[in-house]
N, C-alpha and C. Protein backbone atom coordinates (compact mmCIF):
# COMPACT_ATOMS: atom_id res chain seq x y z
N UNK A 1 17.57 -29.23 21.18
CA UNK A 1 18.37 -30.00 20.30
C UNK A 1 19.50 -30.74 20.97
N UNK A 2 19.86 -30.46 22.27
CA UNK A 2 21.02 -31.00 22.59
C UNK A 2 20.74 -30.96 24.09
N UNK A 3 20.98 -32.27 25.01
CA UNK A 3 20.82 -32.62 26.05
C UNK A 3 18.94 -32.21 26.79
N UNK A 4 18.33 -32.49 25.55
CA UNK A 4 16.95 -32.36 25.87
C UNK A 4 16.47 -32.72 27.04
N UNK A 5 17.11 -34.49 27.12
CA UNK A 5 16.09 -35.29 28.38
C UNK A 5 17.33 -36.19 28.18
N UNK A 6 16.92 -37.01 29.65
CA UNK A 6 17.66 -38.01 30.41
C UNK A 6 17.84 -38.85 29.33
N UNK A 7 19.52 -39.53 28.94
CA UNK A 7 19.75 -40.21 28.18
C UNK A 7 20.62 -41.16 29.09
N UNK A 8 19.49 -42.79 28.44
CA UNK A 8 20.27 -43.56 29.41
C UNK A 8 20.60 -44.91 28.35
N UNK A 9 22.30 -44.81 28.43
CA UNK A 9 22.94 -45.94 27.41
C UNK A 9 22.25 -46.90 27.29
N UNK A 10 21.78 -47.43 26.23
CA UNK A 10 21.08 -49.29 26.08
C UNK A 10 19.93 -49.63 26.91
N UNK A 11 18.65 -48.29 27.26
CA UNK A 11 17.95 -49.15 28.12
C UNK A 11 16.84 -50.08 27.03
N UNK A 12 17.09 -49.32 25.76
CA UNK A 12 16.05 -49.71 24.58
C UNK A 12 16.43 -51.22 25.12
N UNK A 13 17.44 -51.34 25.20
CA UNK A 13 18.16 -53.29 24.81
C UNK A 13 17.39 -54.06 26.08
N UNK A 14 16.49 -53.22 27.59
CA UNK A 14 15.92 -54.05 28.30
C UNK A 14 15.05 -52.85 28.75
N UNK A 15 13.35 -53.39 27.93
CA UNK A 15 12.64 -52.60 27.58
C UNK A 15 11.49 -52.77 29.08
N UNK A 16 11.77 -54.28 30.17
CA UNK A 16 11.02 -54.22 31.26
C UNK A 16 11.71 -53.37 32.19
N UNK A 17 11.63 -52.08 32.56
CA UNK A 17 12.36 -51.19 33.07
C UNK A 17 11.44 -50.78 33.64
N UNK A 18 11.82 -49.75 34.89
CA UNK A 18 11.78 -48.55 35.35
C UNK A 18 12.90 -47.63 36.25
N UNK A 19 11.84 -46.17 35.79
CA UNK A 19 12.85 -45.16 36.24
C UNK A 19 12.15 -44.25 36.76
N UNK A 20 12.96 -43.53 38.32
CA UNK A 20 12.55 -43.07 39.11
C UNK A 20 13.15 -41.87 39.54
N UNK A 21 13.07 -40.43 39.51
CA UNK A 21 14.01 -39.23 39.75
C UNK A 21 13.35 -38.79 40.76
N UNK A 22 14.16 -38.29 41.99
CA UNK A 22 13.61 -37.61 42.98
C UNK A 22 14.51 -36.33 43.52
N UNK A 23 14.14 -35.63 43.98
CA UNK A 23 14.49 -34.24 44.35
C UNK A 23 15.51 -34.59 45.70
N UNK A 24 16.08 -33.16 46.12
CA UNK A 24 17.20 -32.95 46.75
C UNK A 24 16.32 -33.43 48.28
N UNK A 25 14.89 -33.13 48.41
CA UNK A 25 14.40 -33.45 49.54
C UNK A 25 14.26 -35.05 49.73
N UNK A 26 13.63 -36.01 48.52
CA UNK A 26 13.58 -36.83 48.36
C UNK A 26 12.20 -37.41 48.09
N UNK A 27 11.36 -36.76 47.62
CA UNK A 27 10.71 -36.52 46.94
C UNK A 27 10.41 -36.59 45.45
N UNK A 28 9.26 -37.73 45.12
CA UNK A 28 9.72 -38.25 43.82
C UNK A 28 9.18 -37.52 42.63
N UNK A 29 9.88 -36.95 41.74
CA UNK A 29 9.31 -36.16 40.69
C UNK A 29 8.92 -36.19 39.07
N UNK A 30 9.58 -38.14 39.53
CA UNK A 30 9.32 -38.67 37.62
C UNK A 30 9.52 -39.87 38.34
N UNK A 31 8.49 -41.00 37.24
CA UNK A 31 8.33 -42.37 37.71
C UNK A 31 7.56 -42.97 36.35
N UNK A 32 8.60 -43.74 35.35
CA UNK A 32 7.56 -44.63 34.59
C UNK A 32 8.38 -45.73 34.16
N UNK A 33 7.61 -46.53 33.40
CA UNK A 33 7.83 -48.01 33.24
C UNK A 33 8.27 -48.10 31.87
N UNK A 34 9.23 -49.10 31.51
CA UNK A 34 9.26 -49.02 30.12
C UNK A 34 9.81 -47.69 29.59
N UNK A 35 11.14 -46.90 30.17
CA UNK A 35 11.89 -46.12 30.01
C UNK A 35 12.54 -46.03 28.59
N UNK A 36 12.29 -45.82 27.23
CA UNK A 36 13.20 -45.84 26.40
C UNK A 36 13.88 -45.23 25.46
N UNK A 37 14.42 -43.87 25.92
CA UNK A 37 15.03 -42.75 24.93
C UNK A 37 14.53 -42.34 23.63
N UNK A 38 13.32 -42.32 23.69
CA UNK A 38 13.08 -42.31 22.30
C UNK A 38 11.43 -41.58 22.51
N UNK A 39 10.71 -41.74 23.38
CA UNK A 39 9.37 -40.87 23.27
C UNK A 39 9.14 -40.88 25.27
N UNK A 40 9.47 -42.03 25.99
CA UNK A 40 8.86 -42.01 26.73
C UNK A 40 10.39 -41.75 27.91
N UNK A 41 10.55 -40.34 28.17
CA UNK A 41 11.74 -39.85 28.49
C UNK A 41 11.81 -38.42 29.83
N UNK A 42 12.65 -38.54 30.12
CA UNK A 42 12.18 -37.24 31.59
C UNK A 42 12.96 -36.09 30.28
N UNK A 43 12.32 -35.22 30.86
CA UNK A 43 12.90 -34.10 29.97
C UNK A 43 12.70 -32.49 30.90
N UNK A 44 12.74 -32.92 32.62
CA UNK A 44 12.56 -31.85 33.30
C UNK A 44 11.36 -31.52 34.09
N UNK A 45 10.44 -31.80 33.62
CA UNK A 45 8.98 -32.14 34.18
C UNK A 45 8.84 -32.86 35.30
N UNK A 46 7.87 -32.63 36.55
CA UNK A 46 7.78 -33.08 37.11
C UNK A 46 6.31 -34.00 36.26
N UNK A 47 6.45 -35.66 36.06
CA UNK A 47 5.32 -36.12 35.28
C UNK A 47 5.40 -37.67 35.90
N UNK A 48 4.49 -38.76 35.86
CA UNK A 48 4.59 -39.68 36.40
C UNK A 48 3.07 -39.82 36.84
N UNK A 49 3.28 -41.05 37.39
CA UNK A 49 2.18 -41.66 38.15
C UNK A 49 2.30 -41.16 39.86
N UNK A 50 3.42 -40.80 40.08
CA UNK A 50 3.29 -40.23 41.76
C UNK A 50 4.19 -39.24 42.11
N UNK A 51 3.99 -37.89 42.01
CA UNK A 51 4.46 -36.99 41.79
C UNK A 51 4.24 -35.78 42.42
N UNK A 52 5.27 -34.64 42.19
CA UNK A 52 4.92 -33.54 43.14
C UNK A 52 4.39 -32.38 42.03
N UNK A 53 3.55 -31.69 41.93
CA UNK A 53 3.58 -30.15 40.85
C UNK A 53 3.85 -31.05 39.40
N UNK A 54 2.90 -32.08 39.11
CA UNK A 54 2.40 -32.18 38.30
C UNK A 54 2.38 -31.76 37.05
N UNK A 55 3.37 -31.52 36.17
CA UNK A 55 3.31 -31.06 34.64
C UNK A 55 4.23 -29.48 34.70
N UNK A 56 4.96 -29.16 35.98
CA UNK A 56 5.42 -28.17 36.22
C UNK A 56 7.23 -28.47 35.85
N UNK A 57 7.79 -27.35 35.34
CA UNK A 57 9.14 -27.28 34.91
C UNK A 57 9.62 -27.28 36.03
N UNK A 58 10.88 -28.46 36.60
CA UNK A 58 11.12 -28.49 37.74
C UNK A 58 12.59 -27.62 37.90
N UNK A 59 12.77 -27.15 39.10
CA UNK A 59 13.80 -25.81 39.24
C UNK A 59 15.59 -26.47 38.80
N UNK A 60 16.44 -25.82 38.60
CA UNK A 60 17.62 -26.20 38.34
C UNK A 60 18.56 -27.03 39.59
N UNK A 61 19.33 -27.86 39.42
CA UNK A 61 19.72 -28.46 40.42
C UNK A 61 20.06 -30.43 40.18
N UNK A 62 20.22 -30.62 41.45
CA UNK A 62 20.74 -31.89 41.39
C UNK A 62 19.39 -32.93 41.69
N UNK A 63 19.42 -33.91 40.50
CA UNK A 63 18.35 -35.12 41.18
C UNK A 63 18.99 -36.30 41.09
N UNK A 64 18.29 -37.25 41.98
CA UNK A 64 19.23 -38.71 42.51
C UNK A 64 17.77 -39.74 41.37
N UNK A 65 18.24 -40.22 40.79
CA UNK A 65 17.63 -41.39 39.93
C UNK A 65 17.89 -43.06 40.27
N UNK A 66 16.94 -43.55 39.87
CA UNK A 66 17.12 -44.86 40.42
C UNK A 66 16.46 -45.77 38.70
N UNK A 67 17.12 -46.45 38.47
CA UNK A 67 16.95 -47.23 37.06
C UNK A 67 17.20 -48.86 37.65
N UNK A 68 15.97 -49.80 37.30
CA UNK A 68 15.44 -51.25 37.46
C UNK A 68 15.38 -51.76 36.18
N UNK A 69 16.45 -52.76 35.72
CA UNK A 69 15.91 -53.27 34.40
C UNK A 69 16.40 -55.10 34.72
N UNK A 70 15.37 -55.34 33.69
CA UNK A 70 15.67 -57.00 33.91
C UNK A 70 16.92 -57.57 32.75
N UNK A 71 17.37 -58.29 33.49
CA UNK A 71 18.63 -58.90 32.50
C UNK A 71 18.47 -60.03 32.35
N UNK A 72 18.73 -60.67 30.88
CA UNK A 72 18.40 -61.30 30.91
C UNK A 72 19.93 -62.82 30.30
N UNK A 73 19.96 -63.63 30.81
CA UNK A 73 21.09 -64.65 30.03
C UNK A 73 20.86 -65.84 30.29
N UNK A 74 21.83 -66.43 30.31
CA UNK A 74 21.80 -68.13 29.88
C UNK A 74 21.29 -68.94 31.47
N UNK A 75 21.52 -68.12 32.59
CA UNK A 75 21.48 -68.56 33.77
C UNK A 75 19.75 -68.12 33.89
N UNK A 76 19.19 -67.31 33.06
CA UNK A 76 17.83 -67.16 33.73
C UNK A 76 17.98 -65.45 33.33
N UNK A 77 16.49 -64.87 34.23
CA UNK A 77 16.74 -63.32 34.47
C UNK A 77 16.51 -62.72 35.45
N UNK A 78 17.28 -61.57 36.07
CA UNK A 78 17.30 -61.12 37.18
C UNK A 78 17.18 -59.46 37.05
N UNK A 79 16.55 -59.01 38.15
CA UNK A 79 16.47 -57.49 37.90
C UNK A 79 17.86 -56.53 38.46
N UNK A 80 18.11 -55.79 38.11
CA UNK A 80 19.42 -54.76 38.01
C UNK A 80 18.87 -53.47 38.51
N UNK A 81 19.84 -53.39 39.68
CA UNK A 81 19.27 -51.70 39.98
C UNK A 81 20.33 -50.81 39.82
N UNK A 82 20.46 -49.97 39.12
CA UNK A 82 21.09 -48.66 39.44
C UNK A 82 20.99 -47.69 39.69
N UNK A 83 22.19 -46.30 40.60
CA UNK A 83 21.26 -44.95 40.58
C UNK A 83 22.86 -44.51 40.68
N UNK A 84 22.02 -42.84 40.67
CA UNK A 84 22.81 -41.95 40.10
C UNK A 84 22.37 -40.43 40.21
N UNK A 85 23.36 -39.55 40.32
CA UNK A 85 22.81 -38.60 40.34
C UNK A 85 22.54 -37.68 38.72
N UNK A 86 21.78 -36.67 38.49
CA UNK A 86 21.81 -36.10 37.33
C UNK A 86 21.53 -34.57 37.69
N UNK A 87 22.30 -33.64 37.04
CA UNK A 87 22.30 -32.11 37.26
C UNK A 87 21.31 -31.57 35.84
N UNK A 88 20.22 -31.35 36.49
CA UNK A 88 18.98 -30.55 35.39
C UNK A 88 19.48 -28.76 35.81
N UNK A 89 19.61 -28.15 34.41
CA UNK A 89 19.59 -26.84 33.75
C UNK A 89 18.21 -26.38 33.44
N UNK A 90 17.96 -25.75 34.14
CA UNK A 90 16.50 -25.19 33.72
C UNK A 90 16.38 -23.87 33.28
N UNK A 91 15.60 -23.04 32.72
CA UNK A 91 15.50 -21.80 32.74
C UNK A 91 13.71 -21.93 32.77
N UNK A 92 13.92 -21.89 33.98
CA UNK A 92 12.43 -21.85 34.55
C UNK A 92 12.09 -20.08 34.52
């Protein structure tokens, strides 16, 4: 009910996205397109198209994320990268 999965402000508002979480090794453990708080969301899983342990609850700790979205305005549109770290609670 509360801090389920990765919540990321306004990505609904730029829906050509992706998002990428990788482990303390660096190692990528979530990867999809079209990121948008609402069904298609990391929620701890290692899940994705290129991935380590596959559908497995990943251990507690720190992961480094990387978020690509296109922006779009009056000048045209350009892609936006950000990253960040995020601290997953597990009770694996």
């Amino acid at each position: 009910g509360k801090n389920d999965y990765f919540i990321i402000d306004n990505i609904n508002k730029f829906p050509n996205n992706t998002v990428e979480i990788y482990n303390r090794w660096g190692l990528k453990v979530y990867d999809t397109k079209s990121y948008d708080s609402a069904g298609n969301v990391f929620r701890g899983y290692s899940d994705g198209r290129v991935t380590i342990d596959k559908g497995e609850k990943l251990p507690t700790g720190t992961y480094f994320y990387i978020v690509n979205y296109e922006y779009k305005d009056k000048s045209g549109s350009r892609m936006i990268k950000k990253s960040g770290y995020l601290h997953l609670e597990s009770s694996k």
